[in-house]
N, C-alpha and C. Protein backbone atom coordinates (compact mmCIF):
# COMPACT_ATOMS: atom_id res chain seq x y z
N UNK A 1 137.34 55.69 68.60
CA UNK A 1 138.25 56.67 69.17
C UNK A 1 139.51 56.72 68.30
N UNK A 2 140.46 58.22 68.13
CA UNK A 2 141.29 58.11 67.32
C UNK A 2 142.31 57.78 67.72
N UNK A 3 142.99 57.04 67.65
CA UNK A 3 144.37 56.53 67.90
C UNK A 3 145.26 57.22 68.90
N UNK A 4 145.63 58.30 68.24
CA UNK A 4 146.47 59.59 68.49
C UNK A 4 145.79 59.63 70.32
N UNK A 5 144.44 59.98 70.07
CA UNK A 5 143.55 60.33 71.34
C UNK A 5 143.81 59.17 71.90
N UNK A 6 143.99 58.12 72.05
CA UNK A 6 144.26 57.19 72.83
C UNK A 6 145.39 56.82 73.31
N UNK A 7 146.60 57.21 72.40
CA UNK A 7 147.65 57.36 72.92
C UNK A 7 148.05 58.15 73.59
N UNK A 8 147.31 59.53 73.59
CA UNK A 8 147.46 60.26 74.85
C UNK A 8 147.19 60.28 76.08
N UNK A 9 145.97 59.49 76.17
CA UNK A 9 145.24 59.00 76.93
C UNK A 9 146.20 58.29 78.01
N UNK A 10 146.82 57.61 77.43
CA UNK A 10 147.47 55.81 77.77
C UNK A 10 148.81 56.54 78.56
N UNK A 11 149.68 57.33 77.88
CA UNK A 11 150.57 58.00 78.03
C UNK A 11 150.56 58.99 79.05
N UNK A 12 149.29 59.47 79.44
CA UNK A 12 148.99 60.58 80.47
C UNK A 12 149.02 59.79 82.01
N UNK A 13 148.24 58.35 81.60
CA UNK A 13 148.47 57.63 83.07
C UNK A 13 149.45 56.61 83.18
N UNK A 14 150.80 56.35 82.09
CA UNK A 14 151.87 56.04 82.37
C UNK A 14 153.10 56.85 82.96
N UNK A 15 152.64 58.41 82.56
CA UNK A 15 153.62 59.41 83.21
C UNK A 15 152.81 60.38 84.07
N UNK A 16 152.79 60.07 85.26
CA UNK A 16 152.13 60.41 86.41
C UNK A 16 152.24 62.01 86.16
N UNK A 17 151.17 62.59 86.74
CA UNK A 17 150.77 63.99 86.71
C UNK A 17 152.14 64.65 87.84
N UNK A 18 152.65 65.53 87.86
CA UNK A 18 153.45 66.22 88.16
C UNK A 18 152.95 67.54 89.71
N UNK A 19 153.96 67.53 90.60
CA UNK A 19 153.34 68.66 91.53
C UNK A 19 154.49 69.89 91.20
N UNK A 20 152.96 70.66 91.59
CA UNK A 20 154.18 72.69 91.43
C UNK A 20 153.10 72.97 92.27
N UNK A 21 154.25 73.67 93.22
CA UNK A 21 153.28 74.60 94.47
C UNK A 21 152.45 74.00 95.14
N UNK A 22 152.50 72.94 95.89
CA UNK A 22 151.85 72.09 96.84
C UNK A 22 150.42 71.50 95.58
N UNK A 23 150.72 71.33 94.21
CA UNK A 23 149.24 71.36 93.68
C UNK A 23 149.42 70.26 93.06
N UNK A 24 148.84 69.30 92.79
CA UNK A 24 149.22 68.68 91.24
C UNK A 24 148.33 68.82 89.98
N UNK A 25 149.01 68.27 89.31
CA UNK A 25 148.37 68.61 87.77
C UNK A 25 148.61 67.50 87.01
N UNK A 26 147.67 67.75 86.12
CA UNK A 26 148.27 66.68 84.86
C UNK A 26 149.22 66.86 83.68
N UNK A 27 150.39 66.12 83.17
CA UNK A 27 151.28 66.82 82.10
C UNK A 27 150.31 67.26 81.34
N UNK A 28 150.93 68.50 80.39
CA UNK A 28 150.05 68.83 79.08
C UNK A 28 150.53 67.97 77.93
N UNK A 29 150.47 68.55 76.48
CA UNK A 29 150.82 67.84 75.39
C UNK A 29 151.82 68.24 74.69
N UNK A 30 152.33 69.80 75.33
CA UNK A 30 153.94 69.49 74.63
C UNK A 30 155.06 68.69 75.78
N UNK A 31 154.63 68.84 77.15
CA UNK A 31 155.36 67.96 78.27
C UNK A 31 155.63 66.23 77.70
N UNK A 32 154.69 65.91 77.19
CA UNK A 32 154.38 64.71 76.42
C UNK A 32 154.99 64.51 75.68
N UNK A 33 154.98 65.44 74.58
CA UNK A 33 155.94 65.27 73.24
C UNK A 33 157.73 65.03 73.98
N UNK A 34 157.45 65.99 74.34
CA UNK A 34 158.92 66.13 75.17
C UNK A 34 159.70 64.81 75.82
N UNK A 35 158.86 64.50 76.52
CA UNK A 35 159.31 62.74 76.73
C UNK A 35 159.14 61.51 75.64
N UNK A 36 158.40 61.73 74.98
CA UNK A 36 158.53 60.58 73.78
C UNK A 36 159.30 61.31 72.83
N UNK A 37 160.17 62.05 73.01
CA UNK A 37 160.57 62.34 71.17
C UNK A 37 159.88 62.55 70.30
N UNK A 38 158.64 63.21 70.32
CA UNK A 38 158.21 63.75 69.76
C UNK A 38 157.78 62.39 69.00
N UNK A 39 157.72 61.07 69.11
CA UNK A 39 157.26 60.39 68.18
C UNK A 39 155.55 59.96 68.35
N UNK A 40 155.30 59.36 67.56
CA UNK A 40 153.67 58.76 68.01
C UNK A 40 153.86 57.69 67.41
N UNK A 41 152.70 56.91 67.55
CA UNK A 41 152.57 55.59 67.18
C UNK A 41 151.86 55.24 65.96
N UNK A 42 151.28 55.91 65.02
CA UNK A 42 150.54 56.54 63.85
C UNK A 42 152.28 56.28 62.80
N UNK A 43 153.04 57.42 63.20
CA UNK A 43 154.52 57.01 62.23
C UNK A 43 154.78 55.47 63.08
N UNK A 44 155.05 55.47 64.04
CA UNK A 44 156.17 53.74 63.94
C UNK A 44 154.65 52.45 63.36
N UNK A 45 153.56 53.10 63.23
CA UNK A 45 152.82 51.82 62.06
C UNK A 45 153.37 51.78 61.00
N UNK A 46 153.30 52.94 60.48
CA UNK A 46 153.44 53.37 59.11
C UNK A 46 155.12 52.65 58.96
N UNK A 47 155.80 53.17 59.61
CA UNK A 47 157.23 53.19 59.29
C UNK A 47 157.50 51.23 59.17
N UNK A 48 156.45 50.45 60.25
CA UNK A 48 157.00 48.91 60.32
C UNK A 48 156.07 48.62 58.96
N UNK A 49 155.02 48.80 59.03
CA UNK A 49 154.52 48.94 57.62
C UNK A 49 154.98 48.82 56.32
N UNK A 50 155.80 49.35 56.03
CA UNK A 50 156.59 50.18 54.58
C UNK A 50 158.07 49.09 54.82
N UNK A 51 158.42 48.81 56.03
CA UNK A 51 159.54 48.20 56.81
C UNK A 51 159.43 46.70 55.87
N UNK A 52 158.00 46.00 56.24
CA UNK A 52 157.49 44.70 55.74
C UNK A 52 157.11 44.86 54.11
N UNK A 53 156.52 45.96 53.98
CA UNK A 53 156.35 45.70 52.29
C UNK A 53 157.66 45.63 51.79
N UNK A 54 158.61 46.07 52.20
CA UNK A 54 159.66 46.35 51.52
C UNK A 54 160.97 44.86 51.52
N UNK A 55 160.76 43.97 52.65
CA UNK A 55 160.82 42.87 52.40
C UNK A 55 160.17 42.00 52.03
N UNK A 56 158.77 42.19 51.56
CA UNK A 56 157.86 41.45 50.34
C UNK A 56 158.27 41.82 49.25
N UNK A 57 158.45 42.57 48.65
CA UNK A 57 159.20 43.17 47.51
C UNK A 57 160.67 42.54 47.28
N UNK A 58 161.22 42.36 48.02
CA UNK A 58 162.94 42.06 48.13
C UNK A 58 162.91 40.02 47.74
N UNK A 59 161.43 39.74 48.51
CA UNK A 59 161.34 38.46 48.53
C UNK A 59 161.29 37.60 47.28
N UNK A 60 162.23 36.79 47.19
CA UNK A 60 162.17 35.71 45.66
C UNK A 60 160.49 35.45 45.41
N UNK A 61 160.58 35.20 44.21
CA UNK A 61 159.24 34.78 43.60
C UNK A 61 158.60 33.50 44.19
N UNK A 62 159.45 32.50 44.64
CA UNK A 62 158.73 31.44 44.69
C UNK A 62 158.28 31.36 46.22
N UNK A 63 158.70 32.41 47.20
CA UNK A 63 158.36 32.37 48.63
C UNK A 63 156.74 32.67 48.67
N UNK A 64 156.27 31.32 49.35
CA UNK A 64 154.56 31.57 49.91
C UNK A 64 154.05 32.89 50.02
N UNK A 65 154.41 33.82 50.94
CA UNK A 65 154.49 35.45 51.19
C UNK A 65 154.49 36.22 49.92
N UNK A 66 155.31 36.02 48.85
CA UNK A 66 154.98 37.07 47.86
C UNK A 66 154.00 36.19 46.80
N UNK A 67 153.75 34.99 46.98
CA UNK A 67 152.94 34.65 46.08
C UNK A 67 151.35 34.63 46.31
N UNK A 68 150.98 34.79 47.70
CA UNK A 68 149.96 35.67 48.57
C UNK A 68 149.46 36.80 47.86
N UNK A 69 150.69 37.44 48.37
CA UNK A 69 150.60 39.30 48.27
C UNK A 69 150.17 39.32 46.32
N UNK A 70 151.16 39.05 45.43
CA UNK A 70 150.68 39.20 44.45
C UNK A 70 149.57 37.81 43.87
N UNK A 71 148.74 37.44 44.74
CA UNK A 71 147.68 36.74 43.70
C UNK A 71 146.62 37.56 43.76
N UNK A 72 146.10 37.38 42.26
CA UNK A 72 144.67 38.02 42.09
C UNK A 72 143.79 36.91 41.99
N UNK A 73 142.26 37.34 42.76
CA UNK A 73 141.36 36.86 42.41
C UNK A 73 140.57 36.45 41.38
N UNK A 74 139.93 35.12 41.30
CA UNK A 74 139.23 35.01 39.47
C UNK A 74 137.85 35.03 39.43
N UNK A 75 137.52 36.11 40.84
CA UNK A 75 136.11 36.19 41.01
C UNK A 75 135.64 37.63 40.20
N UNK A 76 134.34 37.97 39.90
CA UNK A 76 134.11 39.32 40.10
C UNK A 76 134.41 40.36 40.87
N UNK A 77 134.43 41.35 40.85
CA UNK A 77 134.41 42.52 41.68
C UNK A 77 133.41 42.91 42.16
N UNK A 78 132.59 42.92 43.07
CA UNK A 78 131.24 44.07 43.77
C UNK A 78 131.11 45.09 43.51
N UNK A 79 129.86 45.28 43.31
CA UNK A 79 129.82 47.10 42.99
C UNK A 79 130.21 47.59 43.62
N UNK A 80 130.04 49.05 43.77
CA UNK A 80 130.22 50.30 45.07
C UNK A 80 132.17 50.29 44.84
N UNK A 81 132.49 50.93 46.06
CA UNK A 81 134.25 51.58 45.79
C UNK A 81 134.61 50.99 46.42
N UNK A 82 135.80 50.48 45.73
CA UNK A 82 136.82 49.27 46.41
C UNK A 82 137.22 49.44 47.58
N UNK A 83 137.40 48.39 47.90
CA UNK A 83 138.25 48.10 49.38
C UNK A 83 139.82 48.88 49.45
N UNK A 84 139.54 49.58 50.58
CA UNK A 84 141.10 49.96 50.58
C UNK A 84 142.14 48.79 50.60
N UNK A 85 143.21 48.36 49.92
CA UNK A 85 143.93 47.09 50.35
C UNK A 85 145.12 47.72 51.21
N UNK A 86 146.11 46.79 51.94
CA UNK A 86 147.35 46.46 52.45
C UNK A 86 148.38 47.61 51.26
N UNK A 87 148.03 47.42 49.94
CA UNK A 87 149.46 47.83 49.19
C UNK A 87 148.81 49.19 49.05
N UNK A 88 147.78 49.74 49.03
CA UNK A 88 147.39 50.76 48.83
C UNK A 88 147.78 52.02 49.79
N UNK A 89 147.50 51.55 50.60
CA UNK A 89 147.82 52.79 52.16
C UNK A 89 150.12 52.33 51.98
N UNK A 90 150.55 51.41 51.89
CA UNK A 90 151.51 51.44 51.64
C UNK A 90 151.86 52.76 50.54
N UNK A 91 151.48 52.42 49.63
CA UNK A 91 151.61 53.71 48.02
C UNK A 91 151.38 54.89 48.25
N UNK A 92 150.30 55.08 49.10
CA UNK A 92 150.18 56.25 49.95
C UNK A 92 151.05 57.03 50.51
N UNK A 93 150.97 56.18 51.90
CA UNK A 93 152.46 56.28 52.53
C UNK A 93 153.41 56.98 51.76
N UNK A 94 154.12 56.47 51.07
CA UNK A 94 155.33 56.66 50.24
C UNK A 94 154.92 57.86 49.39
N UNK A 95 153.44 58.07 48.81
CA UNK A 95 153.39 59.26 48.09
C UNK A 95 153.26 60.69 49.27
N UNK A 96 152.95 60.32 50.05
CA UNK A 96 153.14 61.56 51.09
C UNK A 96 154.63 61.70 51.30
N UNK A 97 155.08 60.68 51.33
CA UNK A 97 156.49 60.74 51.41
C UNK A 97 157.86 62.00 50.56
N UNK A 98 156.78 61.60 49.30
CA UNK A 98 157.05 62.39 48.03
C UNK A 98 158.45 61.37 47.01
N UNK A 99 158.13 60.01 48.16
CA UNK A 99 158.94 59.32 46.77
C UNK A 99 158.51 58.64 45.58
N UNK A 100 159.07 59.00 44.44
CA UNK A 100 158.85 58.41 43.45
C UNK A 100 159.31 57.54 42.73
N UNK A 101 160.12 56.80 43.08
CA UNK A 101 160.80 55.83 41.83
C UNK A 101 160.86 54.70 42.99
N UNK A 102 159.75 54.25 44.51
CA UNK A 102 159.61 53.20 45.63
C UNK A 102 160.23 52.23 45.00
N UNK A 103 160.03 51.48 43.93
CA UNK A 103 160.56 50.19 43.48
C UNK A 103 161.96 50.31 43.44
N UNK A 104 162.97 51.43 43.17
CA UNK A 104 164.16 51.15 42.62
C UNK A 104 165.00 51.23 44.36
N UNK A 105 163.92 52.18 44.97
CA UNK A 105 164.74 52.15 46.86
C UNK A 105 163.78 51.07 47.61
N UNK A 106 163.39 49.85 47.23
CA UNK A 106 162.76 49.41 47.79
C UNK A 106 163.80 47.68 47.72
N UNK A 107 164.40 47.83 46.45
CA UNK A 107 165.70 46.78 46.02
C UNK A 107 166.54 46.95 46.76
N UNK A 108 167.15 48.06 47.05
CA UNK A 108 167.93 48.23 47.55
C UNK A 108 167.69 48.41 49.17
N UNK A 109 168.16 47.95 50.17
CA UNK A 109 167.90 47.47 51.46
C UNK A 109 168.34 48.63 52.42
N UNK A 110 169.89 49.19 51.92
CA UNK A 110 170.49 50.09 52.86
C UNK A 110 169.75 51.33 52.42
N UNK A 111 169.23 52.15 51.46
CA UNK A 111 168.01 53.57 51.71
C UNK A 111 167.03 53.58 52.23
């Protein structure tokens, strides 16, 4: 199931269906938007996401955490198409974003 669809789901029986004219109903999906701010939970992944790479990045060299994140393996690779990784959907992220120079706002803490 997709996410999104589940969060509506979840959200429909946390904010009780509404009465008009002796009837009730269930909210629709801009009533929805309307009470969350329009946010979903798809951006606040993404956003804590990008949140944490960006203090892996910031992190000294010798901290356990970035020496994780950047080790490579001294195995082979498997055929067929790689595994999506962790830094990848991050790069993503950020290229939908349309930023380009991530490393130089990624030093810097307050952008």
């Amino acid at each position: 199931m997709n996410i999104l669809v589940f969060e509506r789901k979840f959200l429909r029986g946390i904010f009780v269906s509404t009465k008009e004219n002796q009837t009730w109903r269930i909210k629709n999906n801009e009533e929805l938007d309307r009470l969350i701010k329009h946010e979903n939970i798809v951006n606040y992944i993404k956003a804590q996401r990008l949140s944490w790479f960006g203090n892996i990045q910031r992190m000294s060299e010798a901290r356990a955490t970035n020496k994780i994140f950047k080790w490579n393996p001294l195995t082979t690779i498997p055929r067929g198409r790689p595994k999506y990784r962790w830094e990848d959907n991050n790069i993503q992220d950020l290229g939908q974003m349309k930023i380009k120079n991530w490393l130089f706002f990624v030093r810097d803490r307050a952008k």
